[in-house]
N, C-alpha and C. Protein backbone atom coordinates (compact mmCIF):
# COMPACT_ATOMS: atom_id res chain seq x y z
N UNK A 1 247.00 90.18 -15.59
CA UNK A 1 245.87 91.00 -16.03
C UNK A 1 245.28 91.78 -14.87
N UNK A 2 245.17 90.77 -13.63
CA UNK A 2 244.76 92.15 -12.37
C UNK A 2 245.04 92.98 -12.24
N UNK A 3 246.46 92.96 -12.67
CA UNK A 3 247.68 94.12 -11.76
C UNK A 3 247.01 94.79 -12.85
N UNK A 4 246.82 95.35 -14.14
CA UNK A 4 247.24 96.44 -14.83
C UNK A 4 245.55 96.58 -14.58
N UNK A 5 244.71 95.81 -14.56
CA UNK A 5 243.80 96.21 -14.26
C UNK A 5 243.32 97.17 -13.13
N UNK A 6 244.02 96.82 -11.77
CA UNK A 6 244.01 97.90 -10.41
C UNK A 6 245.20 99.14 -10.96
N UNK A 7 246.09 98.87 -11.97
CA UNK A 7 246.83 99.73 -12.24
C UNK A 7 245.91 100.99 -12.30
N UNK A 8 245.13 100.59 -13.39
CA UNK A 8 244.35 101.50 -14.35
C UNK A 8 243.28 102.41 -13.36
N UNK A 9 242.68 101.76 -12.14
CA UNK A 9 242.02 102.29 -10.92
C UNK A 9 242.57 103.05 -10.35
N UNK A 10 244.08 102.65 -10.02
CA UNK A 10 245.24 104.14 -9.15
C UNK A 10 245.33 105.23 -10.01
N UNK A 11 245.08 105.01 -11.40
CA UNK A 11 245.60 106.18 -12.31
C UNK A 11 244.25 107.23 -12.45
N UNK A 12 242.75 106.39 -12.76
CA UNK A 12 241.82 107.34 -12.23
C UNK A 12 241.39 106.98 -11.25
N UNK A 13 241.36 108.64 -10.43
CA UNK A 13 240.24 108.54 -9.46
C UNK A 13 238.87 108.58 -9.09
N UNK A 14 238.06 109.69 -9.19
CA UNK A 14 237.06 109.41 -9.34
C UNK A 14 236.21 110.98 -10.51
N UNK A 15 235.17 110.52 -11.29
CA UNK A 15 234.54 111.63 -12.30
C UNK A 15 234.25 113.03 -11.66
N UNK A 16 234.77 113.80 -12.77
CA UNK A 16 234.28 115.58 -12.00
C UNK A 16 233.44 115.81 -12.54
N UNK A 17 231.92 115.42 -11.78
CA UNK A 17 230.92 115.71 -12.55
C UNK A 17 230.79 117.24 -11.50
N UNK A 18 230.30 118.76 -12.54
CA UNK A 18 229.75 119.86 -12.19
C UNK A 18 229.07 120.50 -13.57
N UNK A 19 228.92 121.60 -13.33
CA UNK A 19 227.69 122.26 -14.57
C UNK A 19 228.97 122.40 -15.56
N UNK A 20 230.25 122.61 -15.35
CA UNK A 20 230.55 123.18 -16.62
C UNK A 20 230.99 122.09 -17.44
N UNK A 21 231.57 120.77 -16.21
CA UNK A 21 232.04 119.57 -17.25
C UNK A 21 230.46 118.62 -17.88
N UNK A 22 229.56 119.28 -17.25
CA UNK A 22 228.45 118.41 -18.26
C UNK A 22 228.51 119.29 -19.36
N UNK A 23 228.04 120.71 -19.49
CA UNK A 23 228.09 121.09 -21.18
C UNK A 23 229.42 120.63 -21.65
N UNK A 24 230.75 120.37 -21.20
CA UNK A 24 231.66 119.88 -22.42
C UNK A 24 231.44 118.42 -22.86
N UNK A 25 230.77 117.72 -21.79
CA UNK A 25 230.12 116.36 -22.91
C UNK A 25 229.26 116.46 -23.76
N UNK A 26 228.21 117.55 -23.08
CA UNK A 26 227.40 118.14 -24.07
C UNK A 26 227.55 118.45 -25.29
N UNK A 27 228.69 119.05 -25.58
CA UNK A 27 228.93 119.86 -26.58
C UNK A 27 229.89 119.26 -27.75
N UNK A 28 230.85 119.00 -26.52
CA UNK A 28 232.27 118.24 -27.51
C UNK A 28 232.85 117.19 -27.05
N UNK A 29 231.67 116.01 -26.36
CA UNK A 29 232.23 114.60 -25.94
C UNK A 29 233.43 114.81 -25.87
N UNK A 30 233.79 115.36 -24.23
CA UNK A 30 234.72 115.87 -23.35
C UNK A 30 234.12 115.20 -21.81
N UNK A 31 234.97 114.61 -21.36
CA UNK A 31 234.96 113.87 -20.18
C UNK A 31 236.20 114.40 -18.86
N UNK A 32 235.56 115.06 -17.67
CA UNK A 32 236.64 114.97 -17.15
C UNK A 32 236.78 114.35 -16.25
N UNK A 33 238.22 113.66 -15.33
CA UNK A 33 238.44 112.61 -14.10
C UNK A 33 239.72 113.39 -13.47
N UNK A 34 239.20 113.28 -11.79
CA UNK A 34 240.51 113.56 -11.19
C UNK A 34 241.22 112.52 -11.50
N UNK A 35 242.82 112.92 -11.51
CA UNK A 35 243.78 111.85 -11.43
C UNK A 35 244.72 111.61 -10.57
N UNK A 36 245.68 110.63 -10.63
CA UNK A 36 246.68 110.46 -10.03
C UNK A 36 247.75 111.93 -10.57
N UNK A 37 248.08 112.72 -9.14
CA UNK A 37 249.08 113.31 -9.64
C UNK A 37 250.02 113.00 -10.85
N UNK A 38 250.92 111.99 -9.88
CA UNK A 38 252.33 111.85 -11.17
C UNK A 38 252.00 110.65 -12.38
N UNK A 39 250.09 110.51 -12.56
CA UNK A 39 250.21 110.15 -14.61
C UNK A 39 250.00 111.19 -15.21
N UNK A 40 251.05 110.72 -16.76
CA UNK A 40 251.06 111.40 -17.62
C UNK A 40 249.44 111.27 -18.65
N UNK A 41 250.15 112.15 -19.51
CA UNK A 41 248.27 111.99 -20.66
C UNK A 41 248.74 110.20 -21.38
N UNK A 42 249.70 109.87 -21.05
CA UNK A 42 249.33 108.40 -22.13
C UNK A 42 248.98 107.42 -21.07
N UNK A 43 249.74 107.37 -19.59
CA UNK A 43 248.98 106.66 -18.73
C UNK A 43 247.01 106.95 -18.63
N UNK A 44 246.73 108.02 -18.74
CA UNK A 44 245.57 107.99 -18.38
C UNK A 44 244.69 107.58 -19.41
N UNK A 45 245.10 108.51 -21.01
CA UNK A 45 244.81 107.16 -21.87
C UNK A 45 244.26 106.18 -22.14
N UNK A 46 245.31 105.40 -21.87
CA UNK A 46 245.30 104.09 -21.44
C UNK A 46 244.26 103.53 -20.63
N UNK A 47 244.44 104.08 -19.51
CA UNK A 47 243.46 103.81 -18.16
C UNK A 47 242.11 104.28 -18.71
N UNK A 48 241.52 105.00 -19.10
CA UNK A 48 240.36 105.43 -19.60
C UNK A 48 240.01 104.39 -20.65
N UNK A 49 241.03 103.84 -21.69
CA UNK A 49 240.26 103.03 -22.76
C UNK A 49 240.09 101.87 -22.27
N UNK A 50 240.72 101.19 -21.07
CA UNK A 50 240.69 100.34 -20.36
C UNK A 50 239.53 100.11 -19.49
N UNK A 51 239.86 101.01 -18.64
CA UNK A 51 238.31 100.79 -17.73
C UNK A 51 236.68 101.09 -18.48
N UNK A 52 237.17 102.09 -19.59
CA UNK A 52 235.43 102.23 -20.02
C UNK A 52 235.28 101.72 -21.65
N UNK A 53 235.72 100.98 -21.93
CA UNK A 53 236.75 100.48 -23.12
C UNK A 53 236.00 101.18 -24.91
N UNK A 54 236.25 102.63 -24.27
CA UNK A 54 236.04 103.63 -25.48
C UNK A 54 237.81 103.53 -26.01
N UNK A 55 237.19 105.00 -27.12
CA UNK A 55 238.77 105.31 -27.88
C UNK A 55 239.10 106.58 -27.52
N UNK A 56 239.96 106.98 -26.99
CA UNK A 56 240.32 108.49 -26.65
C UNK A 56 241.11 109.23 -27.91
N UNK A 57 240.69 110.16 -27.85
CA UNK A 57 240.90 111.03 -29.28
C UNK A 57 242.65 111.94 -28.26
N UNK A 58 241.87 112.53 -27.29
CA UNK A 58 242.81 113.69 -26.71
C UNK A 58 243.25 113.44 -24.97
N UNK A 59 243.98 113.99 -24.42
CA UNK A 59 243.73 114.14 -23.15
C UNK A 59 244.49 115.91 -22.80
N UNK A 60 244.11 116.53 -21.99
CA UNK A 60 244.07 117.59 -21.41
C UNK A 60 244.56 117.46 -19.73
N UNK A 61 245.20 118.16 -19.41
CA UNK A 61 245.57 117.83 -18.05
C UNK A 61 246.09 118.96 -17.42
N UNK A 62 245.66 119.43 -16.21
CA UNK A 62 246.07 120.07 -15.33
C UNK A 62 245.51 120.36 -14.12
N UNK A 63 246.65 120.67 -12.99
CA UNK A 63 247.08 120.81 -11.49
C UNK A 63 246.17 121.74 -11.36
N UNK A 64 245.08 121.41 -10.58
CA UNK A 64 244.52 121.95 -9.23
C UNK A 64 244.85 122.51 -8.04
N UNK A 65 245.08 123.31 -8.02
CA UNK A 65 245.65 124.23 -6.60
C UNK A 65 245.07 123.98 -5.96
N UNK A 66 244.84 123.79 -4.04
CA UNK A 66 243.93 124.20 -2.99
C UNK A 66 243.83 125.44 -3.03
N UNK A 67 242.31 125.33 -2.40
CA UNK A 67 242.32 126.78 -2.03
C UNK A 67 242.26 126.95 -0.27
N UNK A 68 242.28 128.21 -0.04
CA UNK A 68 242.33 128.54 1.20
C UNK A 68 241.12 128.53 2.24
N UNK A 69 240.81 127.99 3.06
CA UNK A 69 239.25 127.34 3.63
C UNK A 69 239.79 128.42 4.99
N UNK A 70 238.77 128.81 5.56
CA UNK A 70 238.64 129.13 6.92
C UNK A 70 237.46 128.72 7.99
N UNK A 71 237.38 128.11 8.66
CA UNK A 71 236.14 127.67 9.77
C UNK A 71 235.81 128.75 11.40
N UNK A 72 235.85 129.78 10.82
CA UNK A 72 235.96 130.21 12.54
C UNK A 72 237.52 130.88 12.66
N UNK A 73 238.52 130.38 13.46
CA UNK A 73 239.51 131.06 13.85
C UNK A 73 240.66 129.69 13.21
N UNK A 74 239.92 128.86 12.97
CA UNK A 74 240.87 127.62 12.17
C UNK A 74 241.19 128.17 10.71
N UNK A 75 242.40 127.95 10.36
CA UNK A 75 242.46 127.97 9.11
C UNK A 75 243.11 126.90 8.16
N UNK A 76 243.06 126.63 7.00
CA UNK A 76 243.29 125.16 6.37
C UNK A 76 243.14 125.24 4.70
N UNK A 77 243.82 124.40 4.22
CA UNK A 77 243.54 124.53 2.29
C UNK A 77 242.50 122.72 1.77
N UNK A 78 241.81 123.06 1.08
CA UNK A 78 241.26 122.50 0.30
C UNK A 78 242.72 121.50 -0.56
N UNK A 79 242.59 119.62 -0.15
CA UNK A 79 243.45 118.79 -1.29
C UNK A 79 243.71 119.77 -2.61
N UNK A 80 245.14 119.59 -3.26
CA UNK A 80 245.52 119.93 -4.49
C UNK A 80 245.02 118.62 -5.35
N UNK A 81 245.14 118.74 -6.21
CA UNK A 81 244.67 117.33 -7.42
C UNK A 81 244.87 117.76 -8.69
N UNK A 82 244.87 116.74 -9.53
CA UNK A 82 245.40 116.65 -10.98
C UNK A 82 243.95 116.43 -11.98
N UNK A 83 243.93 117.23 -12.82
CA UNK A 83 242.50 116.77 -13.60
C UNK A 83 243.14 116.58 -14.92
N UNK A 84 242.44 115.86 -15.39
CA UNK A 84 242.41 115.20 -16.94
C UNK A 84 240.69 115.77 -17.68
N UNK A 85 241.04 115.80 -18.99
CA UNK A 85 239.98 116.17 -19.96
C UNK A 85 239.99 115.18 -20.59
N UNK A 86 239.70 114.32 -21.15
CA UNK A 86 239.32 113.42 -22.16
C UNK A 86 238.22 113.78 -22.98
N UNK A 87 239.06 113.47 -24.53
CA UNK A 87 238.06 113.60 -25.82
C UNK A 87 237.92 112.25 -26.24
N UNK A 88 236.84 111.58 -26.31
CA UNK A 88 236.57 110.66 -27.00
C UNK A 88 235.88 110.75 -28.07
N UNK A 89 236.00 109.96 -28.86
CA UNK A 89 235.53 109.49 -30.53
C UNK A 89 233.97 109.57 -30.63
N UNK A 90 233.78 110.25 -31.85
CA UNK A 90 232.60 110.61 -32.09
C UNK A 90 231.49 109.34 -31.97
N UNK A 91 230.13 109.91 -31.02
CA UNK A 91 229.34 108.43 -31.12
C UNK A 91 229.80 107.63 -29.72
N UNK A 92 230.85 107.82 -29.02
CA UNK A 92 230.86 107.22 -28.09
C UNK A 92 230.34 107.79 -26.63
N UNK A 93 230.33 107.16 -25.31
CA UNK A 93 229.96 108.06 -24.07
C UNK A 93 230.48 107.19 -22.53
N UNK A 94 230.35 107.68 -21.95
CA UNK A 94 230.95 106.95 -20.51
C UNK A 94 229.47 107.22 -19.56
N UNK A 95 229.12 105.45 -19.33
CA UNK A 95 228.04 105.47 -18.54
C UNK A 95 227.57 106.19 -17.14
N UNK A 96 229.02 106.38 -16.48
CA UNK A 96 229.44 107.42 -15.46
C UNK A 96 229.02 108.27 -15.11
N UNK A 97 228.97 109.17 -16.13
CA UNK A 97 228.57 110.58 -16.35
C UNK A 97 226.60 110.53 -16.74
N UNK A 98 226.39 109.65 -16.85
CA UNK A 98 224.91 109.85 -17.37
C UNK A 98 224.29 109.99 -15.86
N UNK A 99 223.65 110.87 -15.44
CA UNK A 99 222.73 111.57 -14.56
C UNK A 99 221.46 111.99 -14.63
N UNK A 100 221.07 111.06 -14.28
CA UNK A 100 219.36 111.21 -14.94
C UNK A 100 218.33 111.58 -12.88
């Protein structure tokens, strides 16, 4: 039970809370989490009904590009990363995201 339990921790990383992913909870109990690059939408799934033990309706997923950073005469890219959307079931919410 540990293992799939830390499983479920490697697969999300941590919540993208910004202005536009709060109106999609807002609106259409839509949750988003960076992820592990190489999970798919049923690993994360999974990992989502697991760690916050809702029901996921959907998942949504896609690759984050870096972008291009400059400091001065240094130049450098911003981590690439994987995001997930999660729809969960009407009536439900992830304590996570509540920002008061």
């Amino acid at each position: 039970m540990a293992q799939v339990i830390a499983k479920h921790y490697d697969i999300i990383k941590r919540p993208i809370i910004t202005e536009k992913s709060m109106s999609l909870k807002e609106q259409s109990n839509k949750y988003t989490f960076a992820v592990d690059p190489k999970a798919n939408k049923i690993e994360i799934k999974e990992a989502v009904e697991a760690i916050f033990n809702v029901k996921v309706l959907s998942v949504n997923t896609l690759n984050v590009a870096g972008k291009a950073k400059r400091m001065g005469k240094y130049e450098g890219k911003t981590a690439a990363y994987k995001k997930a959307i999660v729809e969960l079931a009407e009536g439900q919410t992830i304590a996570a995201f509540n920002i008061e």
